[in-house]
PDB file of N, CA and C in Angstrom:
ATOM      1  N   UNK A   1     -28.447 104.153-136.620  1.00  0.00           N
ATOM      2  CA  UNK A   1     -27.919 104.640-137.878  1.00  0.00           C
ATOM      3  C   UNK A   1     -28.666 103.987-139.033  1.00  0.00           C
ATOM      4  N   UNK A   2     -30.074 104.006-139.380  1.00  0.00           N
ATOM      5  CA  UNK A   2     -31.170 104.000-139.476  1.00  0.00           C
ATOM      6  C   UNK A   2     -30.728 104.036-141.450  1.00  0.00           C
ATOM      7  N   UNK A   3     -29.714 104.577-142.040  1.00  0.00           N
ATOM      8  CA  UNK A   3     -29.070 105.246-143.591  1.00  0.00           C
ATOM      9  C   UNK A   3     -29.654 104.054-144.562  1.00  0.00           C
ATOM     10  N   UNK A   4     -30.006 105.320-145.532  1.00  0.00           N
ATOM     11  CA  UNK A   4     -29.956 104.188-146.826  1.00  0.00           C
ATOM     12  C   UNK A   4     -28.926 103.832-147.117  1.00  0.00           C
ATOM     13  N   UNK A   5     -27.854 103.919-147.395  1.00  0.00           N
ATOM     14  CA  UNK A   5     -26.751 103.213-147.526  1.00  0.00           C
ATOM     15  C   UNK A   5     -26.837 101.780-147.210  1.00  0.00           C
ATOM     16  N   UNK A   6     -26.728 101.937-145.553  1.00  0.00           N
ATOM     17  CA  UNK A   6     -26.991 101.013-144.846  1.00  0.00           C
ATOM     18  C   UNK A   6     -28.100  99.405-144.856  1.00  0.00           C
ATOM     19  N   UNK A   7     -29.343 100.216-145.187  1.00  0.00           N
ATOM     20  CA  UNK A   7     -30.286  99.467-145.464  1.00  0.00           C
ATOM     21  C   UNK A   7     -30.111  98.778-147.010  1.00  0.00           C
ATOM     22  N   UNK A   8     -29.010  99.148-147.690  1.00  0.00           N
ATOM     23  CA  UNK A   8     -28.972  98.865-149.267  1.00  0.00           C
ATOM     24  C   UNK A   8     -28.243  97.617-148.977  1.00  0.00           C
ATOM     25  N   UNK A   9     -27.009  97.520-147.543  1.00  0.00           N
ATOM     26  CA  UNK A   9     -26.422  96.872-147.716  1.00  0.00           C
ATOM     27  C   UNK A   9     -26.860  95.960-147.021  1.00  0.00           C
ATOM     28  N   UNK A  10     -27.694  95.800-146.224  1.00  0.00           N
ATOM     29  CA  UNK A  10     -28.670  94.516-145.821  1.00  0.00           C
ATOM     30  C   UNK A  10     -29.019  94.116-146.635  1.00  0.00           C
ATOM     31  N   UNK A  11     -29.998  94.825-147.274  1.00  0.00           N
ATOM     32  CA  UNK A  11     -30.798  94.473-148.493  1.00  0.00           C
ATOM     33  C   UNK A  11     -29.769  93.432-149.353  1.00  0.00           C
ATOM     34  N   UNK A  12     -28.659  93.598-149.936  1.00  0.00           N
ATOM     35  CA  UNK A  12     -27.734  93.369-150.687  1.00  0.00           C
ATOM     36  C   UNK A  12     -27.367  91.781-150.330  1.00  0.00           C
ATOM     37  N   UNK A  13     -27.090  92.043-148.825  1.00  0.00           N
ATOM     38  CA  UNK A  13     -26.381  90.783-147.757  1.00  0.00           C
ATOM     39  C   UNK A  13     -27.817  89.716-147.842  1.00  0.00           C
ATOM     40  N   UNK A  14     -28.785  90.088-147.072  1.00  0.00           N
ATOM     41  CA  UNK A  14     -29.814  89.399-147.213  1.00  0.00           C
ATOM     42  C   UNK A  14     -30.321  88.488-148.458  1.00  0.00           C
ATOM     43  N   UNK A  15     -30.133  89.054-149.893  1.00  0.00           N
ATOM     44  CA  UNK A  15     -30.311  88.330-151.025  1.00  0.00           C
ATOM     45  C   UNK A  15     -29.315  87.508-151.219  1.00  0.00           C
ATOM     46  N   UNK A  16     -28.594  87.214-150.679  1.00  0.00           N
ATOM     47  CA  UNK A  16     -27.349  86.245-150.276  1.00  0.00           C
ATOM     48  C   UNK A  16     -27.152  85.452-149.799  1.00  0.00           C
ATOM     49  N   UNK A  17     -28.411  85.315-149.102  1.00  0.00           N
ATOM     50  CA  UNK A  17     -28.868  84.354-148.259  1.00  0.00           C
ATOM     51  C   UNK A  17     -29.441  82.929-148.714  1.00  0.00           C
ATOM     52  N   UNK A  18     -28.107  81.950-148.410  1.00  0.00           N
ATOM     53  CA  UNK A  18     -28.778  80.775-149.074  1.00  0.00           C
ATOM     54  C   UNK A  18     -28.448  80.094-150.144  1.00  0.00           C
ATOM     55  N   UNK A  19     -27.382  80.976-150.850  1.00  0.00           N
ATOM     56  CA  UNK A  19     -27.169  81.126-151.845  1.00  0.00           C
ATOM     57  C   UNK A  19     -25.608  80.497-151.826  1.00  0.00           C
ATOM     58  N   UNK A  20     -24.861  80.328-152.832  1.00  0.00           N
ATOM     59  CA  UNK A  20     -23.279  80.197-152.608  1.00  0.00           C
ATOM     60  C   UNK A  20     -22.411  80.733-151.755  1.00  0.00           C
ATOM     61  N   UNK A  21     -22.900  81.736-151.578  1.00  0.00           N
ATOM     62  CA  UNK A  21     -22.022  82.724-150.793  1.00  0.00           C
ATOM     63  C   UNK A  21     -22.118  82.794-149.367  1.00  0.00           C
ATOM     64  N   UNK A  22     -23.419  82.430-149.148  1.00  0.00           N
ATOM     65  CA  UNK A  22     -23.881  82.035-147.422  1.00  0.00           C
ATOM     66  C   UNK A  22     -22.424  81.174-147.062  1.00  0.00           C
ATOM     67  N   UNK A  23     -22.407  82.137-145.421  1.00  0.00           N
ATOM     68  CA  UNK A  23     -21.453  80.786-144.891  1.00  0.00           C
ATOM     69  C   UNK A  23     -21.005  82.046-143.538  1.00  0.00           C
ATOM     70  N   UNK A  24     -20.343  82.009-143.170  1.00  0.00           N
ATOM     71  CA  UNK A  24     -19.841  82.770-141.399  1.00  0.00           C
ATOM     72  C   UNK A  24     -19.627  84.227-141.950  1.00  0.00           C
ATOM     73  N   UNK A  25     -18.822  84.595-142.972  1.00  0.00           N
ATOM     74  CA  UNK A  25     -18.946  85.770-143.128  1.00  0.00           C
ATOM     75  C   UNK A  25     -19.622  86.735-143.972  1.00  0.00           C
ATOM     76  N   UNK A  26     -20.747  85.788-144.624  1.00  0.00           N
ATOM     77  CA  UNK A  26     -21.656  86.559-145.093  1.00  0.00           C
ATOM     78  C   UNK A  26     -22.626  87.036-143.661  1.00  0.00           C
ATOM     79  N   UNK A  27     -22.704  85.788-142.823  1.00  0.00           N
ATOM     80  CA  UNK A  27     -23.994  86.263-141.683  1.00  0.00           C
ATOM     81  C   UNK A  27     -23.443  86.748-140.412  1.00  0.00           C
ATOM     82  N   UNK A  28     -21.658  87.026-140.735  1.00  0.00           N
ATOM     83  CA  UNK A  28     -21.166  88.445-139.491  1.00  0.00           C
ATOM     84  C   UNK A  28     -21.203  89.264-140.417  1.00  0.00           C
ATOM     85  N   UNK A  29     -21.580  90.158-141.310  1.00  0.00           N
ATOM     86  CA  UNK A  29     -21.616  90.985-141.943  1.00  0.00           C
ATOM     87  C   UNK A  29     -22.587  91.849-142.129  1.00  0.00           C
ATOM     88  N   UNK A  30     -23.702  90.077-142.246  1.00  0.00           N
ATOM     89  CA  UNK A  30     -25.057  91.081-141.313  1.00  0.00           C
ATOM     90  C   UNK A  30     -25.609  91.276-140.696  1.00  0.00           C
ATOM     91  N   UNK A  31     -24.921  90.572-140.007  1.00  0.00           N
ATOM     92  CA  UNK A  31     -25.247  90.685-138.273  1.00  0.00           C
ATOM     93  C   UNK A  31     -24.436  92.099-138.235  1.00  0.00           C
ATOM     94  N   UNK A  32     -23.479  92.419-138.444  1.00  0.00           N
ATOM     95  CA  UNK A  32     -22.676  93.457-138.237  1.00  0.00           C
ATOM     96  C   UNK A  32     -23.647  94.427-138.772  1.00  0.00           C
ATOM     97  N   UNK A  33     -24.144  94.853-140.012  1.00  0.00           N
ATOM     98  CA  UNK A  33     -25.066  95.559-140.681  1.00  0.00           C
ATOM     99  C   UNK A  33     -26.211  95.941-139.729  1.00  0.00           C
ATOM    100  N   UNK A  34     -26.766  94.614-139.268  1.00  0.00           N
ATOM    101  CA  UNK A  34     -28.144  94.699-138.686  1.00  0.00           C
ATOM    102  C   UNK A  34     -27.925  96.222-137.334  1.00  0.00           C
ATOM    103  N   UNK A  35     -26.794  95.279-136.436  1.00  0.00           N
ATOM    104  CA  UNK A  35     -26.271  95.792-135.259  1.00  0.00           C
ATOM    105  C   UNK A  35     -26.259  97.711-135.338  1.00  0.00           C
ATOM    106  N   UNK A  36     -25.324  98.115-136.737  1.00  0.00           N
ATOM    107  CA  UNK A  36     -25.633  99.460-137.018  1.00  0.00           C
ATOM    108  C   UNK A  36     -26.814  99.923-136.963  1.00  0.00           C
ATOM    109  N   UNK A  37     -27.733  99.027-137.862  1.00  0.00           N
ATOM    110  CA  UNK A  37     -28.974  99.632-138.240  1.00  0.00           C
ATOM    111  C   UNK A  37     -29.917  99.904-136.930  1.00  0.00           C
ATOM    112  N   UNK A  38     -29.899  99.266-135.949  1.00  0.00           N
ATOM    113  CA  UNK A  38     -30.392  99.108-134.505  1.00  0.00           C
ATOM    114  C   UNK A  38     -31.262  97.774-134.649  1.00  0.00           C
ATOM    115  N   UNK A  39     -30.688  97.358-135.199  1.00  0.00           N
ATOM    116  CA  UNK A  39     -32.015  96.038-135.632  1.00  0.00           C
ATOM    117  C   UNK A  39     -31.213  94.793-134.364  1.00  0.00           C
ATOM    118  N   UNK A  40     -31.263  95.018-133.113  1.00  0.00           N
ATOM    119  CA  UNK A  40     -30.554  94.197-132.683  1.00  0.00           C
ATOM    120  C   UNK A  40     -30.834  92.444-132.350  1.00  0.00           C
ATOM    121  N   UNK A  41     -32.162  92.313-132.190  1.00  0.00           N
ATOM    122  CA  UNK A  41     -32.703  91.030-132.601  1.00  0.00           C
ATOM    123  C   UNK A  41     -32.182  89.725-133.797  1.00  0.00           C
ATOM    124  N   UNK A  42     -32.499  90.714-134.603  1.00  0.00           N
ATOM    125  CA  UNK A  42     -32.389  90.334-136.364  1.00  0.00           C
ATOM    126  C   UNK A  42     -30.708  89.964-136.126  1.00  0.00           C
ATOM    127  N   UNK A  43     -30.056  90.845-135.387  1.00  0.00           N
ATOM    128  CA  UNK A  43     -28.390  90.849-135.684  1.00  0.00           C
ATOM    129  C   UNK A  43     -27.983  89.973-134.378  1.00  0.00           C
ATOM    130  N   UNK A  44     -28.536  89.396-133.487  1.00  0.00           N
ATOM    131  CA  UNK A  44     -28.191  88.253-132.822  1.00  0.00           C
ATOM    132  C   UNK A  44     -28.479  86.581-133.219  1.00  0.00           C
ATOM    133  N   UNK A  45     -29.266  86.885-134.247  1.00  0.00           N
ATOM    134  CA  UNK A  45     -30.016  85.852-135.070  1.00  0.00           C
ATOM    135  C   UNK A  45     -28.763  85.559-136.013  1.00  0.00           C
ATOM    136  N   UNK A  46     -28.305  86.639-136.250  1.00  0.00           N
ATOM    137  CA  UNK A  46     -27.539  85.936-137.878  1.00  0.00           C
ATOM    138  C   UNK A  46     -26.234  86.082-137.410  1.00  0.00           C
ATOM    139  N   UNK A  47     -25.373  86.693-136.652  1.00  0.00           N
ATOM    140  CA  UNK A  47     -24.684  86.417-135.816  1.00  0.00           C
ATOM    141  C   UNK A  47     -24.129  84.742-134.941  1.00  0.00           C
ATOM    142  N   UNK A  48     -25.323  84.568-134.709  1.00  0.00           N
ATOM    143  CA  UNK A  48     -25.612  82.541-134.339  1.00  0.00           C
ATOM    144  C   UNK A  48     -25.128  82.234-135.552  1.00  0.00           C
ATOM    145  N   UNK A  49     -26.017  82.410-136.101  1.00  0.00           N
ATOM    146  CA  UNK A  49     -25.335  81.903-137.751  1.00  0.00           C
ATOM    147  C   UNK A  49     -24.381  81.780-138.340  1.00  0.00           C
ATOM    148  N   UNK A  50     -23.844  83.090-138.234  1.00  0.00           N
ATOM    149  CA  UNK A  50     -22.409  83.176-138.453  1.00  0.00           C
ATOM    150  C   UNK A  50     -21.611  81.873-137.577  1.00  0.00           C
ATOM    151  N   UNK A  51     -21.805  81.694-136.201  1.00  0.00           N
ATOM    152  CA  UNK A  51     -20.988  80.444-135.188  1.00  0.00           C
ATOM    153  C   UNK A  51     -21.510  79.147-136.037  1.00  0.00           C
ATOM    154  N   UNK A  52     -22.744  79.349-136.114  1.00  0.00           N
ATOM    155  CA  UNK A  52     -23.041  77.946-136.571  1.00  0.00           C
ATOM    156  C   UNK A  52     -22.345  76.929-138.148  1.00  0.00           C
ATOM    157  N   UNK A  53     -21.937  78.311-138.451  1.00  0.00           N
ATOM    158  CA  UNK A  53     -20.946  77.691-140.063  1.00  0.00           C
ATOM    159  C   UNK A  53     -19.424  77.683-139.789  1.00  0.00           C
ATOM    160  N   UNK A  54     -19.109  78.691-138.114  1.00  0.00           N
ATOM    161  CA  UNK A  54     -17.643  78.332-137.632  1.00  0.00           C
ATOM    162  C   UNK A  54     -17.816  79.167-136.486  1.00  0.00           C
ATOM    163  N   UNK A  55     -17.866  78.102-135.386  1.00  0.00           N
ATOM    164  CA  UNK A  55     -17.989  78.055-133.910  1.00  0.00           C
ATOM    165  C   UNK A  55     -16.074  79.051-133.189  1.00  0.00           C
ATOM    166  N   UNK A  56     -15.006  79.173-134.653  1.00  0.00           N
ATOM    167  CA  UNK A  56     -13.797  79.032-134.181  1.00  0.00           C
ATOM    168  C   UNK A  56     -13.855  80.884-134.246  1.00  0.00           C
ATOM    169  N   UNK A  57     -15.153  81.631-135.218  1.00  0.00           N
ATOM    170  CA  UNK A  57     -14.622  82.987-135.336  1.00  0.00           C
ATOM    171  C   UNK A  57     -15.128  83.938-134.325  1.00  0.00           C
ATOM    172  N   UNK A  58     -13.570  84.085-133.644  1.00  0.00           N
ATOM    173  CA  UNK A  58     -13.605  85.136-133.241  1.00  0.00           C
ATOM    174  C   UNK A  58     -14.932  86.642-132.857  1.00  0.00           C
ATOM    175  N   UNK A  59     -14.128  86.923-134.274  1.00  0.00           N
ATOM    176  CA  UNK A  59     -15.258  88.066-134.654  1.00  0.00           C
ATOM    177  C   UNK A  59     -16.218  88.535-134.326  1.00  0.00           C
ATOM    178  N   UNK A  60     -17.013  86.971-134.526  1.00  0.00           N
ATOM    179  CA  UNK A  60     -18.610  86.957-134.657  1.00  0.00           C
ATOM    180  C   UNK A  60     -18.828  86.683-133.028  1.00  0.00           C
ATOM    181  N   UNK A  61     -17.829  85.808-132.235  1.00  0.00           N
ATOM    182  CA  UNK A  61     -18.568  86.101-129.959  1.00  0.00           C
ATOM    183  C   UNK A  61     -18.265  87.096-130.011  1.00  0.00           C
ATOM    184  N   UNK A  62     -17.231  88.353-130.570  1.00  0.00           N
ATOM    185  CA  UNK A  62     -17.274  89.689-130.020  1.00  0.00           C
ATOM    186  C   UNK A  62     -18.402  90.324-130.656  1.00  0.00           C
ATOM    187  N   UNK A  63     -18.733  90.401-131.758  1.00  0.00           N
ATOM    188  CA  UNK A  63     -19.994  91.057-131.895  1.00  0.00           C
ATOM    189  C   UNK A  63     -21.171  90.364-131.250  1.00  0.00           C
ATOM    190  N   UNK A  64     -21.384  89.317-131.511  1.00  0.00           N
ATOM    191  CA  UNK A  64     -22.466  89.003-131.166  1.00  0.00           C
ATOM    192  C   UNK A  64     -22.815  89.363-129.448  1.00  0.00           C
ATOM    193  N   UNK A  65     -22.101  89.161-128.340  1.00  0.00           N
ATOM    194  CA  UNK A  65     -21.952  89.976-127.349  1.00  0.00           C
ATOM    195  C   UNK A  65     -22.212  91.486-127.445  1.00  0.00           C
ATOM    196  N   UNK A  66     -22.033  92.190-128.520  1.00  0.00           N
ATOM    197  CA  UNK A  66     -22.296  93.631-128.921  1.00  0.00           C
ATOM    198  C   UNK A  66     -23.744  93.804-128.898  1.00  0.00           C
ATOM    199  N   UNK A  67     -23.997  92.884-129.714  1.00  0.00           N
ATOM    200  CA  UNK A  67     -25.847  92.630-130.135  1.00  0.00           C
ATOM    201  C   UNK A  67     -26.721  92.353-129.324  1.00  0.00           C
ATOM    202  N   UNK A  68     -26.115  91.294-128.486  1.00  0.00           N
ATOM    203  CA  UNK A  68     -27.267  90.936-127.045  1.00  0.00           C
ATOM    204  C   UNK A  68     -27.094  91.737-126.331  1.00  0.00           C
ATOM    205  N   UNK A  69     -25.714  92.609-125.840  1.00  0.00           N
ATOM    206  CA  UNK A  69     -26.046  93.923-124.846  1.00  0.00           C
ATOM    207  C   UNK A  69     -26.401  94.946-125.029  1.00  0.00           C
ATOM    208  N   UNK A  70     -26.586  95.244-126.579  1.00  0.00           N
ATOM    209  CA  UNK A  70     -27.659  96.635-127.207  1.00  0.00           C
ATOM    210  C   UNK A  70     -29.026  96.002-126.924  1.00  0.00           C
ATOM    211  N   UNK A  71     -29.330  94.701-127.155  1.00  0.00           N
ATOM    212  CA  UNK A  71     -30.567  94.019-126.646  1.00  0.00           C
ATOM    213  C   UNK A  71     -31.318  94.180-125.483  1.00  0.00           C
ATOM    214  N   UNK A  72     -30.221  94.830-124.520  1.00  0.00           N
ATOM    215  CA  UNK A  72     -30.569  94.582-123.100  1.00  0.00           C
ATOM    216  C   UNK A  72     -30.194  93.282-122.362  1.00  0.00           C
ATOM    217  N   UNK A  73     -29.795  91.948-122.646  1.00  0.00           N
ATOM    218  CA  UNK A  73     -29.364  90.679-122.868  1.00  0.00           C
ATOM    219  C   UNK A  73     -27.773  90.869-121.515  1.00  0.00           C
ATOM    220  N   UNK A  74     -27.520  91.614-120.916  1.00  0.00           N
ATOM    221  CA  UNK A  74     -26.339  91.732-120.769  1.00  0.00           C
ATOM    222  C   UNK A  74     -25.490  90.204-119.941  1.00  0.00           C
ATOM    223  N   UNK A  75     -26.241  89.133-119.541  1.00  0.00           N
ATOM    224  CA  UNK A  75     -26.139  87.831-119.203  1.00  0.00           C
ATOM    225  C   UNK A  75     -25.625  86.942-120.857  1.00  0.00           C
ATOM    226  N   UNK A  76     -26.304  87.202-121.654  1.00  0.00           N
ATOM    227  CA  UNK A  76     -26.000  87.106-122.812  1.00  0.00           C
ATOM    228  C   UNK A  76     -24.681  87.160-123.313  1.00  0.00           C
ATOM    229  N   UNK A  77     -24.935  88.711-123.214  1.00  0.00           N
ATOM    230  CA  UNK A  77     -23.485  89.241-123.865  1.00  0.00           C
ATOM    231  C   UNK A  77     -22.604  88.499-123.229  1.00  0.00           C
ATOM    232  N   UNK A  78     -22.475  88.811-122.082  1.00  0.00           N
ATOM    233  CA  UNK A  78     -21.369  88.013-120.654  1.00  0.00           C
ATOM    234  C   UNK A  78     -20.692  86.637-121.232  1.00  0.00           C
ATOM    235  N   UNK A  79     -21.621  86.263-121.286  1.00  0.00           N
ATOM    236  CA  UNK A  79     -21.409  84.411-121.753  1.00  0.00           C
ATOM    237  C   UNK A  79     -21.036  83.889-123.410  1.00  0.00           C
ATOM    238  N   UNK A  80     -21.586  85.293-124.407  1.00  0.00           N
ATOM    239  CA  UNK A  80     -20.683  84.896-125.852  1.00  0.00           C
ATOM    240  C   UNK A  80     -19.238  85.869-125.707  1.00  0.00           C
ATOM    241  N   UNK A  81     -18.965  86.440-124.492  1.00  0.00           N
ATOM    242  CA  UNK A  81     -17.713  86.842-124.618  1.00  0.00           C
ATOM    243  C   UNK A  81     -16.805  85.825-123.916  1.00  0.00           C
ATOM    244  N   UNK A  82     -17.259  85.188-122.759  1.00  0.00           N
ATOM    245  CA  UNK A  82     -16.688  84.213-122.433  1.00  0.00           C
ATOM    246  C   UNK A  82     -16.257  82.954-123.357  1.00  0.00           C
ATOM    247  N   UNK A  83     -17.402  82.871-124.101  1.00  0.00           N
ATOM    248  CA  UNK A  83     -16.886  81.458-125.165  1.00  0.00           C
ATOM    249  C   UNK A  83     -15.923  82.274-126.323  1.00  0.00           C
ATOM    250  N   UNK A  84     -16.250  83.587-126.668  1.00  0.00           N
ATOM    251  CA  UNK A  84     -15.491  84.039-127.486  1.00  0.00           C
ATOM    252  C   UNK A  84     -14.103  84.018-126.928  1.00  0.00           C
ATOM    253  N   UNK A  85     -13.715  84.317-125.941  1.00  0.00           N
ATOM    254  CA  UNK A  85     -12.257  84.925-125.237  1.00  0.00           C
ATOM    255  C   UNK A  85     -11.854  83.156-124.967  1.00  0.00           C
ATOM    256  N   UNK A  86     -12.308  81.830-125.244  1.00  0.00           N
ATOM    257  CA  UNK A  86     -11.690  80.810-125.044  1.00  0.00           C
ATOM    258  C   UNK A  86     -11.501  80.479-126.738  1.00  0.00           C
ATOM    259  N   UNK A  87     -12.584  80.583-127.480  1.00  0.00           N
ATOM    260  CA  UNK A  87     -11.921  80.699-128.917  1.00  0.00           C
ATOM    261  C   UNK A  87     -10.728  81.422-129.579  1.00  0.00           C
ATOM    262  N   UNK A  88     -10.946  82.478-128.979  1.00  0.00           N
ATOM    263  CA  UNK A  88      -9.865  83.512-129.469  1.00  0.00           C
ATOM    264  C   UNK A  88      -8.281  82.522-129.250  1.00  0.00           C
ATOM    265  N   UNK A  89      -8.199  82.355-127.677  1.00  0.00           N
ATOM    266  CA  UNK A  89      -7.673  82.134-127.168  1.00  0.00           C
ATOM    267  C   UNK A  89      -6.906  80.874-127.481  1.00  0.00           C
ATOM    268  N   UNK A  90      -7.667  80.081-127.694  1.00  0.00           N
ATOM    269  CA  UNK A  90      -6.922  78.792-128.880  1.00  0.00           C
ATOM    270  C   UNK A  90      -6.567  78.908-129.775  1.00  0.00           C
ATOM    271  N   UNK A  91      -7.005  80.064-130.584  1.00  0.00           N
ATOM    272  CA  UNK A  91      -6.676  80.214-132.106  1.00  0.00           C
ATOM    273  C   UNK A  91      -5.285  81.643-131.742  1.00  0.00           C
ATOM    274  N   UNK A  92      -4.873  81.951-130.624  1.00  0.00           N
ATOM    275  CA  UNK A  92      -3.444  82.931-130.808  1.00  0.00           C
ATOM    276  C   UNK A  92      -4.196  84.153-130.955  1.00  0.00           C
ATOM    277  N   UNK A  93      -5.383  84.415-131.044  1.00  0.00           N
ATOM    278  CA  UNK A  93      -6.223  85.753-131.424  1.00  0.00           C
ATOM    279  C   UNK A  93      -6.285  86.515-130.433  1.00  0.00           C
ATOM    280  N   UNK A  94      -4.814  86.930-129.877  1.00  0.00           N
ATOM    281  CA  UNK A  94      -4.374  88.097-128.334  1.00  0.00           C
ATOM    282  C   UNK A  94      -5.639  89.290-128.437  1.00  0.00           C
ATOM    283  N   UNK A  95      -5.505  89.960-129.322  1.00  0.00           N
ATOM    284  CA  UNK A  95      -6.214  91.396-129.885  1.00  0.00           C
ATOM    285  C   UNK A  95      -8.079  90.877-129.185  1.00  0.00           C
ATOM    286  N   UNK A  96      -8.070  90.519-130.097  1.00  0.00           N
ATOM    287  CA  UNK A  96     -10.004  90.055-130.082  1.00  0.00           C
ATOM    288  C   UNK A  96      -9.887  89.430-128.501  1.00  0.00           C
ATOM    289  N   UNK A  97      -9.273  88.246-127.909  1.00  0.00           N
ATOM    290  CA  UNK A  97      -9.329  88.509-126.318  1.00  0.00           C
ATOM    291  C   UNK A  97      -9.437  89.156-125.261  1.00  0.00           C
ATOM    292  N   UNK A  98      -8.192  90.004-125.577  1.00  0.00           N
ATOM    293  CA  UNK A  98      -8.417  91.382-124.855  1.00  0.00           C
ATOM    294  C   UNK A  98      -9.555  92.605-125.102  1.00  0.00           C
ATOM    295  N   UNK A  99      -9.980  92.595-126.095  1.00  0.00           N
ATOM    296  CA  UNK A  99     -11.149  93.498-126.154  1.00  0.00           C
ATOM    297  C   UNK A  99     -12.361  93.180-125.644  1.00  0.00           C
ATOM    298  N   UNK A 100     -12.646  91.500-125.782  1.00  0.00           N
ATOM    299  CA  UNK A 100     -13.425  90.552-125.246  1.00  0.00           C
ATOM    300  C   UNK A 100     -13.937  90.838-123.550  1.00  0.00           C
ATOM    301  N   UNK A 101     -12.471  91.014-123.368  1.00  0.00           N
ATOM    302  CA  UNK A 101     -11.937  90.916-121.803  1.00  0.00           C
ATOM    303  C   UNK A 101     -12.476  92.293-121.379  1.00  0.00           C
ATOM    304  N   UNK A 102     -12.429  93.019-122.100  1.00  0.00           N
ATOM    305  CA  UNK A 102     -13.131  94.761-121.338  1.00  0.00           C
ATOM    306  C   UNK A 102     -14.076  94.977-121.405  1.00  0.00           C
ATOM    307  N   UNK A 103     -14.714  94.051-122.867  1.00  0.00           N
ATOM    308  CA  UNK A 103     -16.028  93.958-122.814  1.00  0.00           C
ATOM    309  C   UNK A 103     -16.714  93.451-121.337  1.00  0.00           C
ATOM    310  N   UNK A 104     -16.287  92.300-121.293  1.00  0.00           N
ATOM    311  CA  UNK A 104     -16.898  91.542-119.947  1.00  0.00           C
ATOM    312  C   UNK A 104     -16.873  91.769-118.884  1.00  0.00           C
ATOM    313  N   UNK A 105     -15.559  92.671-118.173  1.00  0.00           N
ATOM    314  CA  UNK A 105     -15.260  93.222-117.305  1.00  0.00           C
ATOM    315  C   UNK A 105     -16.469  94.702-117.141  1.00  0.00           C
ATOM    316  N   UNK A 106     -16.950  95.632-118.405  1.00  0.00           N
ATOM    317  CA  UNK A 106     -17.872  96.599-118.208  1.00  0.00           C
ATOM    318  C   UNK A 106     -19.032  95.789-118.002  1.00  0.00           C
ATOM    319  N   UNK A 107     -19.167  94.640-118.379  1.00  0.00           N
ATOM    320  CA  UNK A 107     -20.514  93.837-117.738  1.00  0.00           C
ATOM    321  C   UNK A 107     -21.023  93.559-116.543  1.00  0.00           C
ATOM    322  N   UNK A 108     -19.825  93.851-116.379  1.00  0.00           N
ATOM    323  CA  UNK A 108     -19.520  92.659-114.134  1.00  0.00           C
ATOM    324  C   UNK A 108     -19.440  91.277-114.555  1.00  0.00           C
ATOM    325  N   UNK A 109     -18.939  90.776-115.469  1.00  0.00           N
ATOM    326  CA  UNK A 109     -19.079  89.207-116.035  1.00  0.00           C
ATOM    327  C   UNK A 109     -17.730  88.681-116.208  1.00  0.00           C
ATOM    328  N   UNK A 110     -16.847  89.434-115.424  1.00  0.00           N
ATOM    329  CA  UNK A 110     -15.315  88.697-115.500  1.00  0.00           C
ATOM    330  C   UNK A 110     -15.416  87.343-115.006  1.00  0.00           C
ATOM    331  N   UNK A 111     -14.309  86.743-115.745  1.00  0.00           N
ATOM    332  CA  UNK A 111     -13.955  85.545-115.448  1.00  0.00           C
ATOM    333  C   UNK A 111     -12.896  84.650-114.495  1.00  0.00           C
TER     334      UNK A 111
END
């Protein structure tokens, strides 16, 4: 999904970079962005990023699992859904677990 729209809002996210506003949900956002755009590399990159400013969100092991198995990565994916579904899981986050959980299960990567 390749849209200018789309690319405006990278563009947008990206100049953001670094800046005050940097921090977990500026870089699941574009990681999320990237992921649409098919840019799936770029969106496992900033995705990390996103963990690396808070290891606790959710969000960002379920996508980022999204990103490494559009990658082809599917060992990948497997293993940020696993750390995701123990984050979730401490933080009361039922919803994002269970989706986690079907994710991993269409992998062959149950736990």
């Amino acid at each position: 999904m390749k849209d200018g729209m789309n690319e405006q809002r990278i563009a947008n996210l990206r100049a953001q970079l670094g800046g005050p506003r940097d921090g977990a949900l500026l870089r699941y956002s574009l990681g999320g962005a990237l992921l649409d755009a098919g840019e799936w590399a770029e969106a496992v990159i900033q995705l990390r990023e996103a963990l690396t400013f808070d290891p606790d969100y959710s969000a960002a092991w379920k996508l980022l699992g999204k990103a490494q198995l559009a990658s082809g990565d599917s060992a990948s994916a497997a293993k940020a859904w696993r750390e995701g579904i123990a984050v979730a899981e401490k933080r009361g986050d039922v919803q994002a677990a269970k989706e986690m959980r079907v994710f991993l299960k269409r992998v062959g990567g149950e736990r």
